[in-house]
PDB file of N, CA and C in Angstrom:
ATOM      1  N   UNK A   1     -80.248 128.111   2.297  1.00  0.00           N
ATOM      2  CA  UNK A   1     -80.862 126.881   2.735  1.00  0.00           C
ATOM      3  C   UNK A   1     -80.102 125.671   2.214  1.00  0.00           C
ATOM      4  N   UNK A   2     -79.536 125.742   1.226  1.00  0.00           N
ATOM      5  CA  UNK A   2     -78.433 124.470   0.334  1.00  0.00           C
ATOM      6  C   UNK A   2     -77.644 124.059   1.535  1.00  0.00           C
ATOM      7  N   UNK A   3     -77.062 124.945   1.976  1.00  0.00           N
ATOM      8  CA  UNK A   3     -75.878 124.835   3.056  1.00  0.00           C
ATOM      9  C   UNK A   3     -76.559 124.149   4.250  1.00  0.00           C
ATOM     10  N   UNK A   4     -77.615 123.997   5.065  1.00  0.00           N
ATOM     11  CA  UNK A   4     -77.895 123.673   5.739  1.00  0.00           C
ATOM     12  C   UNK A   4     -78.825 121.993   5.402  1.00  0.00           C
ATOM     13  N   UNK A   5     -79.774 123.064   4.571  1.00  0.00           N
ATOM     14  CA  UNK A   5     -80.834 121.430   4.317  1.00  0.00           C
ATOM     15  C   UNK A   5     -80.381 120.577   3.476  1.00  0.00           C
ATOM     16  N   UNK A   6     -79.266 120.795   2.775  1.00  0.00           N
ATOM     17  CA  UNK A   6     -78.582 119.651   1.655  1.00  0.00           C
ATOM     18  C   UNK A   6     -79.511 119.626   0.164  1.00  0.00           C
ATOM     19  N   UNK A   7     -80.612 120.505   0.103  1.00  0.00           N
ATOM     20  CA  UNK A   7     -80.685 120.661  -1.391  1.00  0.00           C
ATOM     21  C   UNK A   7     -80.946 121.494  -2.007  1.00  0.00           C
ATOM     22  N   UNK A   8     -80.761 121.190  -3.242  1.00  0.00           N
ATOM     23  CA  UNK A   8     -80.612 122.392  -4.217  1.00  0.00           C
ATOM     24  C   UNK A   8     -82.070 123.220  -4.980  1.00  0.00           C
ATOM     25  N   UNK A   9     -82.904 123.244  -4.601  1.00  0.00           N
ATOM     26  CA  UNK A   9     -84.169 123.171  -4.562  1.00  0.00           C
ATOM     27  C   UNK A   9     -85.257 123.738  -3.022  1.00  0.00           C
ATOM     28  N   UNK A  10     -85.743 124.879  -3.030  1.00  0.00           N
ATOM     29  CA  UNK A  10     -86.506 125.837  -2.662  1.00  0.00           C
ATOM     30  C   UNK A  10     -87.545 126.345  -3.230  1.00  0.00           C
ATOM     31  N   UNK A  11     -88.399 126.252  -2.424  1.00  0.00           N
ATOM     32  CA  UNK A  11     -89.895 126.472  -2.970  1.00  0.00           C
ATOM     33  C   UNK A  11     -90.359 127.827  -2.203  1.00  0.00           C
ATOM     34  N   UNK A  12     -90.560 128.973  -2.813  1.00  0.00           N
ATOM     35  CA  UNK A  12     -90.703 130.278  -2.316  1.00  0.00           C
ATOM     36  C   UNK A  12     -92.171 130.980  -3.026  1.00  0.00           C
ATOM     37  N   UNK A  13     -93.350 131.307  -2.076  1.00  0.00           N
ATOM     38  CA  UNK A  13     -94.892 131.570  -2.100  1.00  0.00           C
ATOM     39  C   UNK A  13     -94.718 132.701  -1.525  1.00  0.00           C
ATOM     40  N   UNK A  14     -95.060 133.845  -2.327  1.00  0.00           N
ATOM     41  CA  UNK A  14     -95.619 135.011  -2.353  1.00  0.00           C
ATOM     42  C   UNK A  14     -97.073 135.301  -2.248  1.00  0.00           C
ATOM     43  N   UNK A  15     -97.684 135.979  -1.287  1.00  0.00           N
ATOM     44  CA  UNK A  15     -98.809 136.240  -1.951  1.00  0.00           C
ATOM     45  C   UNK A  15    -100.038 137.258  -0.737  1.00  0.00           C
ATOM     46  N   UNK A  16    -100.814 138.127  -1.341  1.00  0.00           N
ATOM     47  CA  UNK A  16    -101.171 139.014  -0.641  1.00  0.00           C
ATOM     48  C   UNK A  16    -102.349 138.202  -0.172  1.00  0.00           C
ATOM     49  N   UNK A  17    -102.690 138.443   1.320  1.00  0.00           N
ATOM     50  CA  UNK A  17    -104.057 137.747   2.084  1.00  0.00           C
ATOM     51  C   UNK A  17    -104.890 138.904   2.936  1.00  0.00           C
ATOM     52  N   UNK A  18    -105.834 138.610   3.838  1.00  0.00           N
ATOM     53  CA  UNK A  18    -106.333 139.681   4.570  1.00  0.00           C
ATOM     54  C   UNK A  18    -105.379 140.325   5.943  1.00  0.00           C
ATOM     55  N   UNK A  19    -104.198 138.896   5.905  1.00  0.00           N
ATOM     56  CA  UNK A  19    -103.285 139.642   6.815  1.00  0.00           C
ATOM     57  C   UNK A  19    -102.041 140.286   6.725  1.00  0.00           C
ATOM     58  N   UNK A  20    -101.840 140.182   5.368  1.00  0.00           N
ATOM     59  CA  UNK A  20    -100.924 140.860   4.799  1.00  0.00           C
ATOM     60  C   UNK A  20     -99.866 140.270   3.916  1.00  0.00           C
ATOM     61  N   UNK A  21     -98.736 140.545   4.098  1.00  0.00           N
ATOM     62  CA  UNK A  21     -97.910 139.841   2.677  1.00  0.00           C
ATOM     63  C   UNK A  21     -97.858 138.250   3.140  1.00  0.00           C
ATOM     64  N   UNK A  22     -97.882 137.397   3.154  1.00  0.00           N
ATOM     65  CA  UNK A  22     -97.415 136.105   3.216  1.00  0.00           C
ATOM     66  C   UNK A  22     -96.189 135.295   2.366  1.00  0.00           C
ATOM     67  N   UNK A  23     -95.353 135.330   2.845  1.00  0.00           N
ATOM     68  CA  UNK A  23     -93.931 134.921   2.331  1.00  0.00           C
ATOM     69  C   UNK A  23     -93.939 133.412   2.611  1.00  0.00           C
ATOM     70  N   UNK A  24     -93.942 132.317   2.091  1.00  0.00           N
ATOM     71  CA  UNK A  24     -93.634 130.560   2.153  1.00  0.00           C
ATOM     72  C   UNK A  24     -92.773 130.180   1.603  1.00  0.00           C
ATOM     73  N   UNK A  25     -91.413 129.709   2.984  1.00  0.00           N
ATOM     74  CA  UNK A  25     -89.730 129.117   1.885  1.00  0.00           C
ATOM     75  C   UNK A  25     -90.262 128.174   2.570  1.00  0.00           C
ATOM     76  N   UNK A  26     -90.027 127.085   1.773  1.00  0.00           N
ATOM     77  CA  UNK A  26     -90.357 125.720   1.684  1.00  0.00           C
ATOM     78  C   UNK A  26     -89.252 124.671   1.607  1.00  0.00           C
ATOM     79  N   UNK A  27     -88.687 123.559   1.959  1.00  0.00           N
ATOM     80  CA  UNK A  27     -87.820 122.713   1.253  1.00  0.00           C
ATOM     81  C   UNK A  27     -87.936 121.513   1.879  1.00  0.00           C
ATOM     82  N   UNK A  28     -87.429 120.763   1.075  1.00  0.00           N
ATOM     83  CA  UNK A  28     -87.502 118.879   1.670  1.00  0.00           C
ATOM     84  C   UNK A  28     -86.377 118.398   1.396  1.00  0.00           C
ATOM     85  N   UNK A  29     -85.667 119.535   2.548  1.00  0.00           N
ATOM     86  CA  UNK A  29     -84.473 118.816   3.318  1.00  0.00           C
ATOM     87  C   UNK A  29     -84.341 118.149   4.408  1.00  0.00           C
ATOM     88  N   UNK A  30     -83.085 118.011   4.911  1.00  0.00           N
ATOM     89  CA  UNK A  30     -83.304 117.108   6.493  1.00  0.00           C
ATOM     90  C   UNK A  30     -83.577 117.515   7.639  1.00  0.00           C
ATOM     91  N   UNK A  31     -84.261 119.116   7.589  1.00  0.00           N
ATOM     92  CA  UNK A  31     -84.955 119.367   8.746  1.00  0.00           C
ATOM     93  C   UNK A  31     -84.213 119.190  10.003  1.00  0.00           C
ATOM     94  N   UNK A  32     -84.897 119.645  10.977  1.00  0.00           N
ATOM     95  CA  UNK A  32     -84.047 120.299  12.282  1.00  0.00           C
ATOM     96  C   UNK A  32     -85.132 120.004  13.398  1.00  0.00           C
ATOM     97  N   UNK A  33     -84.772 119.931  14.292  1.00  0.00           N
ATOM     98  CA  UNK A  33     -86.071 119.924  15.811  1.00  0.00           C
ATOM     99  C   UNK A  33     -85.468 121.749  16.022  1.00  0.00           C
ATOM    100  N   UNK A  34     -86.908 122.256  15.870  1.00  0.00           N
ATOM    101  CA  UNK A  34     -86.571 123.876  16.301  1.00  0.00           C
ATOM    102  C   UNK A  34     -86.496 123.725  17.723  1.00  0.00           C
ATOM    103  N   UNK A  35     -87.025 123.291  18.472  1.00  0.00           N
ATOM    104  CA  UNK A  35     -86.656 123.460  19.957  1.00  0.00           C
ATOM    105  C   UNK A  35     -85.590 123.559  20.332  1.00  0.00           C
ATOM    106  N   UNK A  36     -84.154 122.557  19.575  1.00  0.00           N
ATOM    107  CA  UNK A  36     -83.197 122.029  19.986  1.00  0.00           C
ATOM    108  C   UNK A  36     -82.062 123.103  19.600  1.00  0.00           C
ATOM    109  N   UNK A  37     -82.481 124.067  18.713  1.00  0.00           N
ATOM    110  CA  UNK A  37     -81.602 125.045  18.233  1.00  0.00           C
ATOM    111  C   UNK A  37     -81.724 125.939  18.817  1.00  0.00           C
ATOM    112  N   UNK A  38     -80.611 126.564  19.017  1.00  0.00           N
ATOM    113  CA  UNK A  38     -80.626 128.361  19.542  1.00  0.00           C
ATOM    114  C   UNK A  38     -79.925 128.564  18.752  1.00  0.00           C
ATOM    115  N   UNK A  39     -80.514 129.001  17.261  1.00  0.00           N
ATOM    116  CA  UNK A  39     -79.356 130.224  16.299  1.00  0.00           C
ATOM    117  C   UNK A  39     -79.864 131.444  16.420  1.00  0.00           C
ATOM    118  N   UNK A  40     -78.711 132.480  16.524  1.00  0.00           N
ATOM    119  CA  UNK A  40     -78.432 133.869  15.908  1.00  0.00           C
ATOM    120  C   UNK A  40     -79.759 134.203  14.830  1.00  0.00           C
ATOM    121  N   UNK A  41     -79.289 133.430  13.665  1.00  0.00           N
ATOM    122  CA  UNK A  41     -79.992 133.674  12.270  1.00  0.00           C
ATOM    123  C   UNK A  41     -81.383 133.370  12.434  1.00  0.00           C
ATOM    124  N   UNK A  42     -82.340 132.174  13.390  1.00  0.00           N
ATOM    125  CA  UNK A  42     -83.438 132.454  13.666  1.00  0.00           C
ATOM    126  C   UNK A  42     -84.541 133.323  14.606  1.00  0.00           C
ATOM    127  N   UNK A  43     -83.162 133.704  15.471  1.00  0.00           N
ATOM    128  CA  UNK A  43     -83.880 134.776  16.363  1.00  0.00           C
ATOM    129  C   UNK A  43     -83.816 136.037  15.901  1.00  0.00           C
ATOM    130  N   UNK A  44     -82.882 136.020  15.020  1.00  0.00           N
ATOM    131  CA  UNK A  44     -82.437 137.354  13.920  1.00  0.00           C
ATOM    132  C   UNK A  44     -84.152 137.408  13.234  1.00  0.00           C
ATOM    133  N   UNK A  45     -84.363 136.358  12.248  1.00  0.00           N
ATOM    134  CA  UNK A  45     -85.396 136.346  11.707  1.00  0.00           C
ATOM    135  C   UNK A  45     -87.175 136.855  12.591  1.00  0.00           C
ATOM    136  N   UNK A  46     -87.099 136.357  13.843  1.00  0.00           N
ATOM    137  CA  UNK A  46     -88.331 136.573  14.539  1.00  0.00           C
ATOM    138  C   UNK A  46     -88.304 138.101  14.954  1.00  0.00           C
ATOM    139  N   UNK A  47     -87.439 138.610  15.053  1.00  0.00           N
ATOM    140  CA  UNK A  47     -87.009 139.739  15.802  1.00  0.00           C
ATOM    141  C   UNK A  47     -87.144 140.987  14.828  1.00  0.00           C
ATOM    142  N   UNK A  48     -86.650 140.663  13.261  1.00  0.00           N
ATOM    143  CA  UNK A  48     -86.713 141.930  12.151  1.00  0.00           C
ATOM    144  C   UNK A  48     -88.294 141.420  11.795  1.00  0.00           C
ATOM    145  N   UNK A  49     -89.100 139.791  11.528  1.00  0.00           N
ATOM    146  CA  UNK A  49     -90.791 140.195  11.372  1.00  0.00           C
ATOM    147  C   UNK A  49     -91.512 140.930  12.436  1.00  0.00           C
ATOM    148  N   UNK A  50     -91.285 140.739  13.809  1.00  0.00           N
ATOM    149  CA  UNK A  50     -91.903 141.843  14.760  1.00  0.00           C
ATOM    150  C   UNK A  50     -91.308 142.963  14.608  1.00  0.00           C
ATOM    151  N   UNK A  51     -90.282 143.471  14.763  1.00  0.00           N
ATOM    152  CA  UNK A  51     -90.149 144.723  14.211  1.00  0.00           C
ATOM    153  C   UNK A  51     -91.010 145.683  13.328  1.00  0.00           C
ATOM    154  N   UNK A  52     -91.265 145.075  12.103  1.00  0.00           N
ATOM    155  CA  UNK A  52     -92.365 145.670  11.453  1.00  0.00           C
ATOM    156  C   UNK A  52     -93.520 145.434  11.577  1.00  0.00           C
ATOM    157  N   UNK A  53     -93.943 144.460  12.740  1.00  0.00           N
ATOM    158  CA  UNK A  53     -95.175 144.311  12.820  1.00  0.00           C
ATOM    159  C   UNK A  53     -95.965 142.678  12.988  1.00  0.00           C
ATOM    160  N   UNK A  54     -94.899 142.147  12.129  1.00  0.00           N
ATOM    161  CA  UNK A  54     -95.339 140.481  11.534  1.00  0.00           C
ATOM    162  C   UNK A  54     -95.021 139.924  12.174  1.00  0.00           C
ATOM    163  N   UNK A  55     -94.994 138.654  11.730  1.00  0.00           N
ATOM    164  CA  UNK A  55     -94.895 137.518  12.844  1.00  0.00           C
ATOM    165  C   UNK A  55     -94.001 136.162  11.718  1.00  0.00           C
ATOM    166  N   UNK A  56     -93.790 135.243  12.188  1.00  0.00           N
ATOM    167  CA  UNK A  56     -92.687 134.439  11.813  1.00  0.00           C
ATOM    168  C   UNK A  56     -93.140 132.576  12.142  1.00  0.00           C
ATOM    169  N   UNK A  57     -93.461 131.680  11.347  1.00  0.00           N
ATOM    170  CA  UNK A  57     -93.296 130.640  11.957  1.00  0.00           C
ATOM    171  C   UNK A  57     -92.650 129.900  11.249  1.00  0.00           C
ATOM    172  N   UNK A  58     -91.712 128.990  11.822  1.00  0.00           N
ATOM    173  CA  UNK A  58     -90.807 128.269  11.895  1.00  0.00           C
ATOM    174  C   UNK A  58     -91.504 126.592  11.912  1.00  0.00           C
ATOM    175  N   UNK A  59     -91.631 125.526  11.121  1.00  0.00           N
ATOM    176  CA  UNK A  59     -91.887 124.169  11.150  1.00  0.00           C
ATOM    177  C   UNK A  59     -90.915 123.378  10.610  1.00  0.00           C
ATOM    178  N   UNK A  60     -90.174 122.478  11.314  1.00  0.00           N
ATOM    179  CA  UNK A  60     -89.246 121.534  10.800  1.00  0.00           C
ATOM    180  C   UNK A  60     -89.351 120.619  11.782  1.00  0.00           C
ATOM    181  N   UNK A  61     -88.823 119.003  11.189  1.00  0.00           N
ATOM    182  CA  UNK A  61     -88.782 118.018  11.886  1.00  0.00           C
ATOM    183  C   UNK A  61     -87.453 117.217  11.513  1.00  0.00           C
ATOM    184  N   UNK A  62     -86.942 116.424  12.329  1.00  0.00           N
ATOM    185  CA  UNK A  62     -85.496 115.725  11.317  1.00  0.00           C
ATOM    186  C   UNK A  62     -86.050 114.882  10.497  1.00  0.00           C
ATOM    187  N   UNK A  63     -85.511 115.154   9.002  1.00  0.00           N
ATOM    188  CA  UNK A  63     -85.907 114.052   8.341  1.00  0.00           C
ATOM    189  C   UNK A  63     -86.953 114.144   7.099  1.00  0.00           C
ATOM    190  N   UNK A  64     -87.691 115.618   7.518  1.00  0.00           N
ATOM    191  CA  UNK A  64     -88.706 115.754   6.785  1.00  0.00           C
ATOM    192  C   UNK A  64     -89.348 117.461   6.107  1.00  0.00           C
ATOM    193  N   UNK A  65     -87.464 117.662   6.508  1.00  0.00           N
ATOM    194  CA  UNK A  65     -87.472 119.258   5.693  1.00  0.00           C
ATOM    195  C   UNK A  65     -88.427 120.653   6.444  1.00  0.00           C
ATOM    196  N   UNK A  66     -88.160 122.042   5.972  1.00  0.00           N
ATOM    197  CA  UNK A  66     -88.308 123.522   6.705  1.00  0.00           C
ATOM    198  C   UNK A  66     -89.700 124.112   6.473  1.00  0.00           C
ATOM    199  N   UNK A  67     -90.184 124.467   6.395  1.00  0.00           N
ATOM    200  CA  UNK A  67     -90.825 125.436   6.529  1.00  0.00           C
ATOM    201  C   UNK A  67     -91.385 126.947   7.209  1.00  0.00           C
ATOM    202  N   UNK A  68     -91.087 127.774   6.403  1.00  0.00           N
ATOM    203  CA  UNK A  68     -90.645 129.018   7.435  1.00  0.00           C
ATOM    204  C   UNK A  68     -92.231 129.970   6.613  1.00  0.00           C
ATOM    205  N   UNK A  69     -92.765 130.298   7.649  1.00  0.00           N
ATOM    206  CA  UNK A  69     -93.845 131.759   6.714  1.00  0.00           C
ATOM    207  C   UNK A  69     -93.952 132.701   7.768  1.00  0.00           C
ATOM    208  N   UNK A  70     -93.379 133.908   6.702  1.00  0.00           N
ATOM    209  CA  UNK A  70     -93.614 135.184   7.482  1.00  0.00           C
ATOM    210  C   UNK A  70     -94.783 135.988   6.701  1.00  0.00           C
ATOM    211  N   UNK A  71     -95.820 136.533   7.952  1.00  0.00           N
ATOM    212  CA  UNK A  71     -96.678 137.321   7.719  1.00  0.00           C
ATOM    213  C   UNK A  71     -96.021 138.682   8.170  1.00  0.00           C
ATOM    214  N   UNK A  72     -96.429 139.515   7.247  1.00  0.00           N
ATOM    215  CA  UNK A  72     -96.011 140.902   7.191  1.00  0.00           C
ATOM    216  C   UNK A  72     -97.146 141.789   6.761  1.00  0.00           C
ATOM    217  N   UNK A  73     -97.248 142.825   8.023  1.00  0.00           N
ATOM    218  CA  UNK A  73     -99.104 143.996   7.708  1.00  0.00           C
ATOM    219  C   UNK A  73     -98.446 144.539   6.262  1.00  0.00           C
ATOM    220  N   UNK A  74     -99.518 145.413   5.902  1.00  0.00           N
ATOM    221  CA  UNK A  74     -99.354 145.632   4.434  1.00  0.00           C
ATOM    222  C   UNK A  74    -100.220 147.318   5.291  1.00  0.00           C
ATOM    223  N   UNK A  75     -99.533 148.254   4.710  1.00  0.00           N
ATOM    224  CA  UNK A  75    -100.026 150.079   4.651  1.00  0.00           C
ATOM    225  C   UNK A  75    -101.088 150.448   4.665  1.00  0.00           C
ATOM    226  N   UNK A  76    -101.662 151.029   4.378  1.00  0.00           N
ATOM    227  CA  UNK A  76    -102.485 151.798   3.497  1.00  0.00           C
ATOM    228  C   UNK A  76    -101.793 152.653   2.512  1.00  0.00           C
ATOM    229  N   UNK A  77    -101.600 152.529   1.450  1.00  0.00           N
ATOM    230  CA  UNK A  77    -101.186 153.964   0.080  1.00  0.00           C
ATOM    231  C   UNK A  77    -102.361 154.527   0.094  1.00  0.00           C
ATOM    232  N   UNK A  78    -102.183 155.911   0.775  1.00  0.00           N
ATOM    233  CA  UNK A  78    -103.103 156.777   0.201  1.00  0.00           C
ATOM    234  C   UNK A  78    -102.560 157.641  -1.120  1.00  0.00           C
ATOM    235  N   UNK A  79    -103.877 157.530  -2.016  1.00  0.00           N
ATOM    236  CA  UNK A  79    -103.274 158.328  -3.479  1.00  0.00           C
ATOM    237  C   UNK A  79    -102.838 159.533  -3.819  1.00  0.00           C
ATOM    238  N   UNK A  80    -101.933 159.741  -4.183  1.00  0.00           N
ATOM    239  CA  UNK A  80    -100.978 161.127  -4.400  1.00  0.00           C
ATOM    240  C   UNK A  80     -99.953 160.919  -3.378  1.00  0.00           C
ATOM    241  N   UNK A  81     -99.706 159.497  -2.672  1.00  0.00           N
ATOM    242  CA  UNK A  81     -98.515 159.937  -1.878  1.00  0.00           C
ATOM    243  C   UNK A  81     -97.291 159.109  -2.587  1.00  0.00           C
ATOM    244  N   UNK A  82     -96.041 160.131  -2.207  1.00  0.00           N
ATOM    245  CA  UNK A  82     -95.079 159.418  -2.815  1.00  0.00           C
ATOM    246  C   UNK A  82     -94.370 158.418  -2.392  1.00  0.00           C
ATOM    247  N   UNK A  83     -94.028 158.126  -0.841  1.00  0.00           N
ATOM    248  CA  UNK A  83     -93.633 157.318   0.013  1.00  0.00           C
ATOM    249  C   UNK A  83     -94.424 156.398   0.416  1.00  0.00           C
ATOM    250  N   UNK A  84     -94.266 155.149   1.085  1.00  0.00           N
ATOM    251  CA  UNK A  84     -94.423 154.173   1.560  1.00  0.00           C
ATOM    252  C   UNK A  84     -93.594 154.265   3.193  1.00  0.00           C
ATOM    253  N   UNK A  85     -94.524 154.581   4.226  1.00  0.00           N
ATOM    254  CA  UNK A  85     -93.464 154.430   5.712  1.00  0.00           C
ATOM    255  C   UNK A  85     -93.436 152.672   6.019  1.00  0.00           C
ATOM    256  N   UNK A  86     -92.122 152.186   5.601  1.00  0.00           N
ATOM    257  CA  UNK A  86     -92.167 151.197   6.182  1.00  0.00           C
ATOM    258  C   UNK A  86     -91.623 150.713   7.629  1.00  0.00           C
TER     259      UNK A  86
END
């Protein structure tokens, strides 16, 4: 994100909800109009959270820095198992 939003400073929220993992990268950089972009690296991103299931949103404006949160389902562990199918 340095490389793009110009700072050195990222704000990254972990945390388990009823819909599953919730991931929040944060920054107050100079932001982007998502409409106006067609990158690789964000369709990359929407494409591996559906893959497993989740979902992806994307908020930026010029001027006023990113915000990206991916929701991701969370298993069931049943006990005595050794794996996790992710």
């Amino acid at each position: 994100m340095a490389r793009h939003a110009g700072v050195d400073v990222v704000e990254v929220d972990l945390h388990v909800d009823p819909d599953g993992l919730r991931i929040v990268v944060e920054d107050q950089g100079q932001g982007f109009d998502p409409g106006m972009v067609r990158s690789a690296g964000i369709t990359g991103m929407h494409e591996r959270a559906h893959l497993v299931g989740g979902h992806l949103t994307l908020e930026s404006s010029s001027g006023s820095g990113t915000r990206v949160v991916v929701v991701l389902p969370l298993l069931a562990y049943e006990e005595g198992s050794q794996d996790l199918d992710l």
